[in-house]
PDB file of N, CA and C in Angstrom:
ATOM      1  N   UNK A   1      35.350   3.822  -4.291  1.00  0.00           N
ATOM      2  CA  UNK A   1      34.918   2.787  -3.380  1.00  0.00           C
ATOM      3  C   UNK A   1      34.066   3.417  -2.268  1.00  0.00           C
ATOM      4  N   UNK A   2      32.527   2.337  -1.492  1.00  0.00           N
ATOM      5  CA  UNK A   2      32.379   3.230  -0.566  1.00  0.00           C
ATOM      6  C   UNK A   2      32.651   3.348   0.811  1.00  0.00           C
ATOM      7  N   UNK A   3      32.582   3.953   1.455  1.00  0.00           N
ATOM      8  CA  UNK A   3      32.509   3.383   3.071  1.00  0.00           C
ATOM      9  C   UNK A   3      31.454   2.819   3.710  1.00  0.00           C
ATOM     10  N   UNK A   4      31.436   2.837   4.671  1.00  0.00           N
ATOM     11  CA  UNK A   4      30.701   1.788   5.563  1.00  0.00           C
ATOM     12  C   UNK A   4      29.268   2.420   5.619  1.00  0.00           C
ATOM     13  N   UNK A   5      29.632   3.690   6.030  1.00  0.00           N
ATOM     14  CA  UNK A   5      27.974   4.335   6.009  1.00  0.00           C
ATOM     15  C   UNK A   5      27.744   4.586   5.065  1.00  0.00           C
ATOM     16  N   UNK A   6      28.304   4.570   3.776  1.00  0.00           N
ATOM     17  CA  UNK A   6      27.402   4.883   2.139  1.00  0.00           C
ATOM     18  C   UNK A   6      26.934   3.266   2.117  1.00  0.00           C
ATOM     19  N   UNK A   7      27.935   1.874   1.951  1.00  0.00           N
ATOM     20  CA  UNK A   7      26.919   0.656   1.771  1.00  0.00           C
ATOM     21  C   UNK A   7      26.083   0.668   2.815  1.00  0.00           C
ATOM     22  N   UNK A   8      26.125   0.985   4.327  1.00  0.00           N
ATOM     23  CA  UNK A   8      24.737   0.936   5.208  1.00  0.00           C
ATOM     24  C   UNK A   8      23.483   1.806   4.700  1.00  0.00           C
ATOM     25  N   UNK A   9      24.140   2.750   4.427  1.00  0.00           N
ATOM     26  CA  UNK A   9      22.803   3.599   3.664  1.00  0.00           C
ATOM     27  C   UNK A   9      22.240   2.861   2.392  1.00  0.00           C
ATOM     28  N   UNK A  10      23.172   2.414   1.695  1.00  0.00           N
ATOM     29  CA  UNK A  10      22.232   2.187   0.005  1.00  0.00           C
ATOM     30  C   UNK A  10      21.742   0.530   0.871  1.00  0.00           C
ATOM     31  N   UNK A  11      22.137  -0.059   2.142  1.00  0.00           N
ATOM     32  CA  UNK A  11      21.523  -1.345   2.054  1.00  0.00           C
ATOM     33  C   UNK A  11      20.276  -1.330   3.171  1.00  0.00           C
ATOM     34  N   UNK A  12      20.084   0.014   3.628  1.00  0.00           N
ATOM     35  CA  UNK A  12      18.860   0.484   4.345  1.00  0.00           C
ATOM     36  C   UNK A  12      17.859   0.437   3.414  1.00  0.00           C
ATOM     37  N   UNK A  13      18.101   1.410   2.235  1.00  0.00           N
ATOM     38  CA  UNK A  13      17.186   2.171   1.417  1.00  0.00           C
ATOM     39  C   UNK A  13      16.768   0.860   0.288  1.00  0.00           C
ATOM     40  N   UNK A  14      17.644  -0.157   0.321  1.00  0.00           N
ATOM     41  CA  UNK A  14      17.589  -1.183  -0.379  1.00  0.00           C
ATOM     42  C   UNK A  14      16.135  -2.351   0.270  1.00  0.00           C
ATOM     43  N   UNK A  15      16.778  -2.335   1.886  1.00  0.00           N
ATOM     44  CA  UNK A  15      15.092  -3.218   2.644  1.00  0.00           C
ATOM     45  C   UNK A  15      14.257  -2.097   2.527  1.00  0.00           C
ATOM     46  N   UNK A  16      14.310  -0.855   2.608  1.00  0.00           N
ATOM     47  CA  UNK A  16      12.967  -0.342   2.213  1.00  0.00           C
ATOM     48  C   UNK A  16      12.356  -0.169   1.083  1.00  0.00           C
ATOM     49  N   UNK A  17      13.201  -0.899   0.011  1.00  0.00           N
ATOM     50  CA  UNK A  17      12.334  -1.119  -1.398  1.00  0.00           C
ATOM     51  C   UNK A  17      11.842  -2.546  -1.376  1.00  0.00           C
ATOM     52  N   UNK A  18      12.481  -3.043  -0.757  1.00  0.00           N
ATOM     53  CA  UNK A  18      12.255  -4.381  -0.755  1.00  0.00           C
ATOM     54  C   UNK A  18      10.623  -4.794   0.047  1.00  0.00           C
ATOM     55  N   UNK A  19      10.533  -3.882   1.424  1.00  0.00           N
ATOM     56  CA  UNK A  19       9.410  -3.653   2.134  1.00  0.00           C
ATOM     57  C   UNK A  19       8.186  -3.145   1.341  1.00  0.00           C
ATOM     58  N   UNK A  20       8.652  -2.036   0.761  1.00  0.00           N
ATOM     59  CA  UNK A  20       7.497  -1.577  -0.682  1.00  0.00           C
ATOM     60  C   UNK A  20       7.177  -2.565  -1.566  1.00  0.00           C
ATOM     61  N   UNK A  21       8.149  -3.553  -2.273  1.00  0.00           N
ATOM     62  CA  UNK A  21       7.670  -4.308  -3.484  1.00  0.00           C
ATOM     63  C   UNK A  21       6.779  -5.312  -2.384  1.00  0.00           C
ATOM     64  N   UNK A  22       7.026  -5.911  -1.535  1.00  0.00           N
ATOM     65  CA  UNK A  22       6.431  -6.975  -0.916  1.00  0.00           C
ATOM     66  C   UNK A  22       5.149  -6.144  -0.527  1.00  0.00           C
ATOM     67  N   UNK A  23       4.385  -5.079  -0.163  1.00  0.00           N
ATOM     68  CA  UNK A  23       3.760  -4.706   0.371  1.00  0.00           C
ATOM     69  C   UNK A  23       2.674  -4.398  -0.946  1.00  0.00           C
ATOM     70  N   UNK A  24       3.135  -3.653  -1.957  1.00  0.00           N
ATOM     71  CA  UNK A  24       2.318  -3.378  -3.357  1.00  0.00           C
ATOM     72  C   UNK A  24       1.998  -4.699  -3.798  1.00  0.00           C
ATOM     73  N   UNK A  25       2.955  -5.757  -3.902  1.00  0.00           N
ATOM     74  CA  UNK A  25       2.686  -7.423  -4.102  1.00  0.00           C
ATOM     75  C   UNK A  25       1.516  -8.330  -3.487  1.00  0.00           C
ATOM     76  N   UNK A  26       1.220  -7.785  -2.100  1.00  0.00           N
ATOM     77  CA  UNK A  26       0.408  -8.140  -1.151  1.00  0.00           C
ATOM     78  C   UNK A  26      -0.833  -7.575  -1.320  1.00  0.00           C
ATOM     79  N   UNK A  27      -0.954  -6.172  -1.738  1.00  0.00           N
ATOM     80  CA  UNK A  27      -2.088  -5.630  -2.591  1.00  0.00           C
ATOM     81  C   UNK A  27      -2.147  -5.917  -3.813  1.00  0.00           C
ATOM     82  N   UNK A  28      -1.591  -6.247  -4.432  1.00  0.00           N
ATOM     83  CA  UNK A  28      -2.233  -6.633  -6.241  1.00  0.00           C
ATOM     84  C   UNK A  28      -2.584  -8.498  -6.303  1.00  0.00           C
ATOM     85  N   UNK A  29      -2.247  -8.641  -5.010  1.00  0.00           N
ATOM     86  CA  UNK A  29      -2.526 -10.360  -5.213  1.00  0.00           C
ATOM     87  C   UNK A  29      -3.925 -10.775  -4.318  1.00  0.00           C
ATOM     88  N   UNK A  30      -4.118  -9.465  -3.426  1.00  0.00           N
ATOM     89  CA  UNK A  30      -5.060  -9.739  -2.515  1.00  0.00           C
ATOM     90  C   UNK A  30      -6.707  -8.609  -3.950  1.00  0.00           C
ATOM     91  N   UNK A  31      -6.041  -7.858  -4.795  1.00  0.00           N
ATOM     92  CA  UNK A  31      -6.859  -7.876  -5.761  1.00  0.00           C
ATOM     93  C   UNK A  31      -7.233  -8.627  -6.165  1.00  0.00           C
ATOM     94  N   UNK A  32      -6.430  -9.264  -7.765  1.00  0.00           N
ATOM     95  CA  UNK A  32      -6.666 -10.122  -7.575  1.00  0.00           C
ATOM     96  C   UNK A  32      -7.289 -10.970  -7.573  1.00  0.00           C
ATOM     97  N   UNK A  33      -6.908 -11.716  -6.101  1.00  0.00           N
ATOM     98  CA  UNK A  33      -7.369 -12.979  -5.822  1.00  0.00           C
ATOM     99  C   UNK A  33      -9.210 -12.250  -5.234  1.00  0.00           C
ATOM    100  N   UNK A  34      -9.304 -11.272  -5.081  1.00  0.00           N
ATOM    101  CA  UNK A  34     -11.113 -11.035  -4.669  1.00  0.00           C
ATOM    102  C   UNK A  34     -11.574 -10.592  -6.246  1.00  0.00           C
ATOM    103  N   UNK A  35     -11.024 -10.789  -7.466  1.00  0.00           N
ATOM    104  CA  UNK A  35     -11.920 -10.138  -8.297  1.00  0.00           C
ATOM    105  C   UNK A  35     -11.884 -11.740  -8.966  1.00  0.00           C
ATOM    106  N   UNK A  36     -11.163 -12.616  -9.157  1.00  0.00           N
ATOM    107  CA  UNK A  36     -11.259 -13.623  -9.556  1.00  0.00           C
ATOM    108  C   UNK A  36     -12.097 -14.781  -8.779  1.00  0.00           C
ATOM    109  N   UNK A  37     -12.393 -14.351  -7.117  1.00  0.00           N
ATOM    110  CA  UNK A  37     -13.568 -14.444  -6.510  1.00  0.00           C
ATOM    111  C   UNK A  37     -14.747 -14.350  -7.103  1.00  0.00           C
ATOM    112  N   UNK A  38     -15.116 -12.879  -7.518  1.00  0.00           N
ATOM    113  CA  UNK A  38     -16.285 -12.380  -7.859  1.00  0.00           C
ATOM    114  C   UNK A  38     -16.710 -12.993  -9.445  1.00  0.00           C
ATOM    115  N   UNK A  39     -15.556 -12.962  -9.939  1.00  0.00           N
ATOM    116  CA  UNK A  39     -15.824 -13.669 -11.347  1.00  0.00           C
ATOM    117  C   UNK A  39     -16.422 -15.325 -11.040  1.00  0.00           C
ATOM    118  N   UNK A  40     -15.468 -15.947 -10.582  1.00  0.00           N
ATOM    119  CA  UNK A  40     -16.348 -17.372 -10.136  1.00  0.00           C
ATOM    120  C   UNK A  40     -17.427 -17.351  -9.568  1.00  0.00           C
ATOM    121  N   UNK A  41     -18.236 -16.437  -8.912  1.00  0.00           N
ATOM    122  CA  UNK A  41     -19.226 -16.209  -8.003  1.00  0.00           C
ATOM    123  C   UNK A  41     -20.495 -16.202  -9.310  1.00  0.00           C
ATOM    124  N   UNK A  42     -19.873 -15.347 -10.135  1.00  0.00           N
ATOM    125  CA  UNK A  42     -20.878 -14.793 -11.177  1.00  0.00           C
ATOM    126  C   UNK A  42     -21.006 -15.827 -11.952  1.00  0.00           C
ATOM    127  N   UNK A  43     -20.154 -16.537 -12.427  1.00  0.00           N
ATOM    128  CA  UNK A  43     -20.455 -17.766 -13.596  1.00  0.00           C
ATOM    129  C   UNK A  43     -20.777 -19.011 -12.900  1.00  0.00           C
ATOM    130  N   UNK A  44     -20.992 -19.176 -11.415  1.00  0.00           N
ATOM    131  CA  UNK A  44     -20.668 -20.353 -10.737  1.00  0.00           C
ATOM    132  C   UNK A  44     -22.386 -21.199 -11.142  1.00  0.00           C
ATOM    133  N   UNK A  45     -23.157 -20.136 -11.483  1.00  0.00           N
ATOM    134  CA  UNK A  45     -24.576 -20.489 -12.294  1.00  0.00           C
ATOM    135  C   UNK A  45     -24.354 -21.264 -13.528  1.00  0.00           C
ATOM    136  N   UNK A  46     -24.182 -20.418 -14.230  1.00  0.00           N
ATOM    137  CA  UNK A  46     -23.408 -20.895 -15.406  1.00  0.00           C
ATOM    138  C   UNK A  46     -23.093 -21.976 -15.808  1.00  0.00           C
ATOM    139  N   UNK A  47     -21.914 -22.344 -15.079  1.00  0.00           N
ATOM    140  CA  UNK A  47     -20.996 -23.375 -15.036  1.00  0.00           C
ATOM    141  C   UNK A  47     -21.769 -24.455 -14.347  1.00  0.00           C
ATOM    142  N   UNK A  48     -22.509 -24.230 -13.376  1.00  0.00           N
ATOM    143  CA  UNK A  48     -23.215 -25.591 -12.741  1.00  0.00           C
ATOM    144  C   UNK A  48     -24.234 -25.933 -13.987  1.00  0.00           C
ATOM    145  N   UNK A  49     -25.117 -25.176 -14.297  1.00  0.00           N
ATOM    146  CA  UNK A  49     -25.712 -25.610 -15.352  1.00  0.00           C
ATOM    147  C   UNK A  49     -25.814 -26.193 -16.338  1.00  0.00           C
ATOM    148  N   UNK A  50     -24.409 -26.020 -17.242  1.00  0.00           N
ATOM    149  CA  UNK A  50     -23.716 -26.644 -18.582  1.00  0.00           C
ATOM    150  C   UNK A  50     -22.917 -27.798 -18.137  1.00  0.00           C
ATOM    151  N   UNK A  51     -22.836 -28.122 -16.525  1.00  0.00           N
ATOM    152  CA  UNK A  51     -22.367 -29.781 -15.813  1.00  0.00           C
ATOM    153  C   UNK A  51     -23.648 -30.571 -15.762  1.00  0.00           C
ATOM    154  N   UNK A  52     -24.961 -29.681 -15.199  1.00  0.00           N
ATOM    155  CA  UNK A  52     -25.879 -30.739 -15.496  1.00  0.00           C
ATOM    156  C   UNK A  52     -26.303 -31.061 -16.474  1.00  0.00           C
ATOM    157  N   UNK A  53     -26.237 -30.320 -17.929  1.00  0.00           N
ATOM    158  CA  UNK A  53     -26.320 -30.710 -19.056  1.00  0.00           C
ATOM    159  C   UNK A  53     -25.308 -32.152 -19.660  1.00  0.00           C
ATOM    160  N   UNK A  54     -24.175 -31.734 -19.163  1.00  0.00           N
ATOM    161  CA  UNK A  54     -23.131 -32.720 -19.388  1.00  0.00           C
ATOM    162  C   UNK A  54     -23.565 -34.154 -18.575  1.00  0.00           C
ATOM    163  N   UNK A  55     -24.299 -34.177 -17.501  1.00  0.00           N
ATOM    164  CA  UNK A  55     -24.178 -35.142 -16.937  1.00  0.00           C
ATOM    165  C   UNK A  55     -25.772 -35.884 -17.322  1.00  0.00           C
ATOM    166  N   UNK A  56     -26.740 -35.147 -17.795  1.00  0.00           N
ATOM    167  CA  UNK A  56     -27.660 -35.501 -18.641  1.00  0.00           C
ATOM    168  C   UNK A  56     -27.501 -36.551 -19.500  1.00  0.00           C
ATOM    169  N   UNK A  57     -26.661 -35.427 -20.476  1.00  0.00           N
ATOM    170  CA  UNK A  57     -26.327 -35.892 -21.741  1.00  0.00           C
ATOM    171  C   UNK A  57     -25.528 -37.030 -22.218  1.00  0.00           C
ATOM    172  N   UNK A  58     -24.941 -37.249 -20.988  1.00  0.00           N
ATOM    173  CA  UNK A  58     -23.666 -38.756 -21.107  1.00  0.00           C
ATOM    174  C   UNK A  58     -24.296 -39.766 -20.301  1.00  0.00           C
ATOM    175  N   UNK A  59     -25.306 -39.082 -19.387  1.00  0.00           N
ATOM    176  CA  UNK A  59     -25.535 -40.455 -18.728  1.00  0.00           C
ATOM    177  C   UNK A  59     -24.691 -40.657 -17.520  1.00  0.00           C
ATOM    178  N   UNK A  60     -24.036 -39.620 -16.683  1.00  0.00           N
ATOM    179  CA  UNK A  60     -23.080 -40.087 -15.967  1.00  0.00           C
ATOM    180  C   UNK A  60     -23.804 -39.829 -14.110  1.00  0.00           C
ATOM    181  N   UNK A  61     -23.086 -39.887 -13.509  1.00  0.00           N
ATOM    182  CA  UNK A  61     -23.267 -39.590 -12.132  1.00  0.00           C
ATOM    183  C   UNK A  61     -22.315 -39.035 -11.300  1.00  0.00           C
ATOM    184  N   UNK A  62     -21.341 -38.899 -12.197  1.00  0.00           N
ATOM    185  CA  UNK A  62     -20.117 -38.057 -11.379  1.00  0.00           C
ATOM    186  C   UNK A  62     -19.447 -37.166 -12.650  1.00  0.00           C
ATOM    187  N   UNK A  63     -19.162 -36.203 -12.188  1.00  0.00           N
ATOM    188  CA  UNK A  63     -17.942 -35.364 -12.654  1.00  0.00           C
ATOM    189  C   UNK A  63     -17.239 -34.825 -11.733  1.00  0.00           C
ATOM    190  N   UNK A  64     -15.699 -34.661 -12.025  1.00  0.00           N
ATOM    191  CA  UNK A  64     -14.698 -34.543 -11.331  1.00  0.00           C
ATOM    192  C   UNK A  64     -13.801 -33.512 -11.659  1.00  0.00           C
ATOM    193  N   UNK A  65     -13.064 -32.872 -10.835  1.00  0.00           N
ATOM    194  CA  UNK A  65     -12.400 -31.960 -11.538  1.00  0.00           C
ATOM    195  C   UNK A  65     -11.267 -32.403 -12.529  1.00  0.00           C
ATOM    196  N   UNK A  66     -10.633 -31.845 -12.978  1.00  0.00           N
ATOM    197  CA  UNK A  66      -9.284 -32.126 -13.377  1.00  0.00           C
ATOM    198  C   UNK A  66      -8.114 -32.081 -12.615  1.00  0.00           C
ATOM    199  N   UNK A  67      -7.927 -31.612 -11.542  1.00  0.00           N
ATOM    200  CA  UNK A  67      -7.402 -32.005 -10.524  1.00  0.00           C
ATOM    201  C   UNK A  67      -7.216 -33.293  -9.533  1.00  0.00           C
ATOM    202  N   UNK A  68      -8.096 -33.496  -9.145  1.00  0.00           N
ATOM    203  CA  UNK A  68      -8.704 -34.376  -8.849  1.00  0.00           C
ATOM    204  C   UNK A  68      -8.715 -35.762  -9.594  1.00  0.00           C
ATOM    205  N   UNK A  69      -8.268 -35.947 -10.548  1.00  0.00           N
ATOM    206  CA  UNK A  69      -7.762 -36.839 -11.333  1.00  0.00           C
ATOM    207  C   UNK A  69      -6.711 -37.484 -11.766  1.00  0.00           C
ATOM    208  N   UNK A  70      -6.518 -38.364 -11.472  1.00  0.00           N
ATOM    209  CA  UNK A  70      -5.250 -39.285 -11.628  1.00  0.00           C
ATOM    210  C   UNK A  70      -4.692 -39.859 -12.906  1.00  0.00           C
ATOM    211  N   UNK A  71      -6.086 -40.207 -13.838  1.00  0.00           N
ATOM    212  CA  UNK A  71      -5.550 -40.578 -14.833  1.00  0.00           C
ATOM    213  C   UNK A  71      -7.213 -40.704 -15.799  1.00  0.00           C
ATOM    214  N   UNK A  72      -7.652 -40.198 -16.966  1.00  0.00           N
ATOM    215  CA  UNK A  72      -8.471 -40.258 -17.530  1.00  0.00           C
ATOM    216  C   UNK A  72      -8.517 -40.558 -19.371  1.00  0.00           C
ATOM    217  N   UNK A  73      -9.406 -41.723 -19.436  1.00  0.00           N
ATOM    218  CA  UNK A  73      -9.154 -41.722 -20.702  1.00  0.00           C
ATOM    219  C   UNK A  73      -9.495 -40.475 -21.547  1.00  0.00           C
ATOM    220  N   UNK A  74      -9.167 -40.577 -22.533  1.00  0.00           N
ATOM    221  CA  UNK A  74      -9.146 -39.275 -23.632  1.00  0.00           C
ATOM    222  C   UNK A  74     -11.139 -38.716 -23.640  1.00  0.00           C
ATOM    223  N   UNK A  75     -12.033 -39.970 -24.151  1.00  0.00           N
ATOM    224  CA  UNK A  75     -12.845 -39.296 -24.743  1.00  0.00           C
ATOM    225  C   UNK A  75     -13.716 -39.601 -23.237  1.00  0.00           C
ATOM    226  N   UNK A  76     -13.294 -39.721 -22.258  1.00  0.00           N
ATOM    227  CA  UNK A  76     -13.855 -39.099 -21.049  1.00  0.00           C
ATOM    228  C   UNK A  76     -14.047 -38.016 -20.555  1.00  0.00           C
ATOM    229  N   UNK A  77     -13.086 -36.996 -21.072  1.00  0.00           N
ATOM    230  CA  UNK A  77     -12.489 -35.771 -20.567  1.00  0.00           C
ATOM    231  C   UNK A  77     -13.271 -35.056 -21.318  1.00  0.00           C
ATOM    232  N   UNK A  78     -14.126 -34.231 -20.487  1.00  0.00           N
ATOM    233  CA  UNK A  78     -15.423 -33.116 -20.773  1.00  0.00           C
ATOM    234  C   UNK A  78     -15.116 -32.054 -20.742  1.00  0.00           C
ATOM    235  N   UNK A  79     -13.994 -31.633 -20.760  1.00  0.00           N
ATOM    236  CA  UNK A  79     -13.786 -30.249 -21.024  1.00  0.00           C
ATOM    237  C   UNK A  79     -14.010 -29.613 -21.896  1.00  0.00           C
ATOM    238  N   UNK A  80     -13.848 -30.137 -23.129  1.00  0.00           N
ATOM    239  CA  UNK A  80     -14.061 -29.348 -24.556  1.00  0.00           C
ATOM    240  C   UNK A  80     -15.285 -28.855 -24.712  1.00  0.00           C
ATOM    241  N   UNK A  81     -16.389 -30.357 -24.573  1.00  0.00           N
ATOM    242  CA  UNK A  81     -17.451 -29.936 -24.468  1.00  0.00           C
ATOM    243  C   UNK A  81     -18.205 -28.928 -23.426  1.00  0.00           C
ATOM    244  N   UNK A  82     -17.628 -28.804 -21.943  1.00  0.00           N
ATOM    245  CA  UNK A  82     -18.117 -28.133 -21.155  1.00  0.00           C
ATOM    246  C   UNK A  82     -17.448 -26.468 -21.718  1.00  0.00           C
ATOM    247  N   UNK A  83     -16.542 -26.325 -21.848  1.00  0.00           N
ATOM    248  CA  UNK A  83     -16.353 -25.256 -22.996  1.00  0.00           C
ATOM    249  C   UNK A  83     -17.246 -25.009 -23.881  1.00  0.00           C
ATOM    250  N   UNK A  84     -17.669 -25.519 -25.004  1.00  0.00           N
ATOM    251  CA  UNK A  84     -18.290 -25.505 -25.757  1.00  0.00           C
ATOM    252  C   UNK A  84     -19.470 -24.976 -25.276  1.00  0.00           C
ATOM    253  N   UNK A  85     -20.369 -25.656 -24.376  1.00  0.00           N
ATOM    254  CA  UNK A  85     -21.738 -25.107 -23.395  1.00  0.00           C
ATOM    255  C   UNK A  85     -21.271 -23.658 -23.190  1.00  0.00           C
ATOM    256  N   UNK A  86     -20.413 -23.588 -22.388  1.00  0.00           N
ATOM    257  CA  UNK A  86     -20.281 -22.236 -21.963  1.00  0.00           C
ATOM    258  C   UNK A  86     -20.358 -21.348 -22.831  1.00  0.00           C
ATOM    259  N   UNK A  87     -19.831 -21.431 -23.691  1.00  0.00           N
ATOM    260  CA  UNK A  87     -18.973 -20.129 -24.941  1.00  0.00           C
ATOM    261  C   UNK A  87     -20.592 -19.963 -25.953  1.00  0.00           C
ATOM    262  N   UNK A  88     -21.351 -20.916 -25.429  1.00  0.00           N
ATOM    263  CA  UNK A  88     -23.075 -20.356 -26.637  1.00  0.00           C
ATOM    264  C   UNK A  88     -23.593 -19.502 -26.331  1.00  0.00           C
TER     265      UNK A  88
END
């Protein structure tokens, strides 16, 4: 069994792992979240382009995210096709 200063010690050494995982966590998310930046930055051409095609091509005046959406019929939903643009 231990005493008081062996559990104070293993529950010291315990917040200072705990301080490390949160701190390495805070760097791999703040990665990351700036390289998945840079990736949207780079296709954000891209991607606008194969929307104005889409919005050409249907005739529409809005597109919306998928978020942003509440409820959409099936063969409304442009994703496949905006996929499709992209991936040529």
């Amino acid at each position: 069994m231990m005493n008081e200063s062996e559990r104070n010690q293993l529950a010291a050494e315990f917040q200072e792992k705990v301080k490390e995982f949160n701190f390495l966590k805070q760097r791999l998310d703040a990665t990351v979240n700036q390289r998945k930046q840079q990736f949207l930055e780079g296709a954000r051409p891209e991607v606008d382009a194969a929307v104005k095609e889409l919005l050409e091509e249907n005739d529409l005046d809005l597109i919306l995210p998928s978020e942003a959406v509440v409820y959409v019929k099936p063969e409304m939903n442009l994703t496949t096709q905006l996929l499709e643009k992209l991936n040529q």
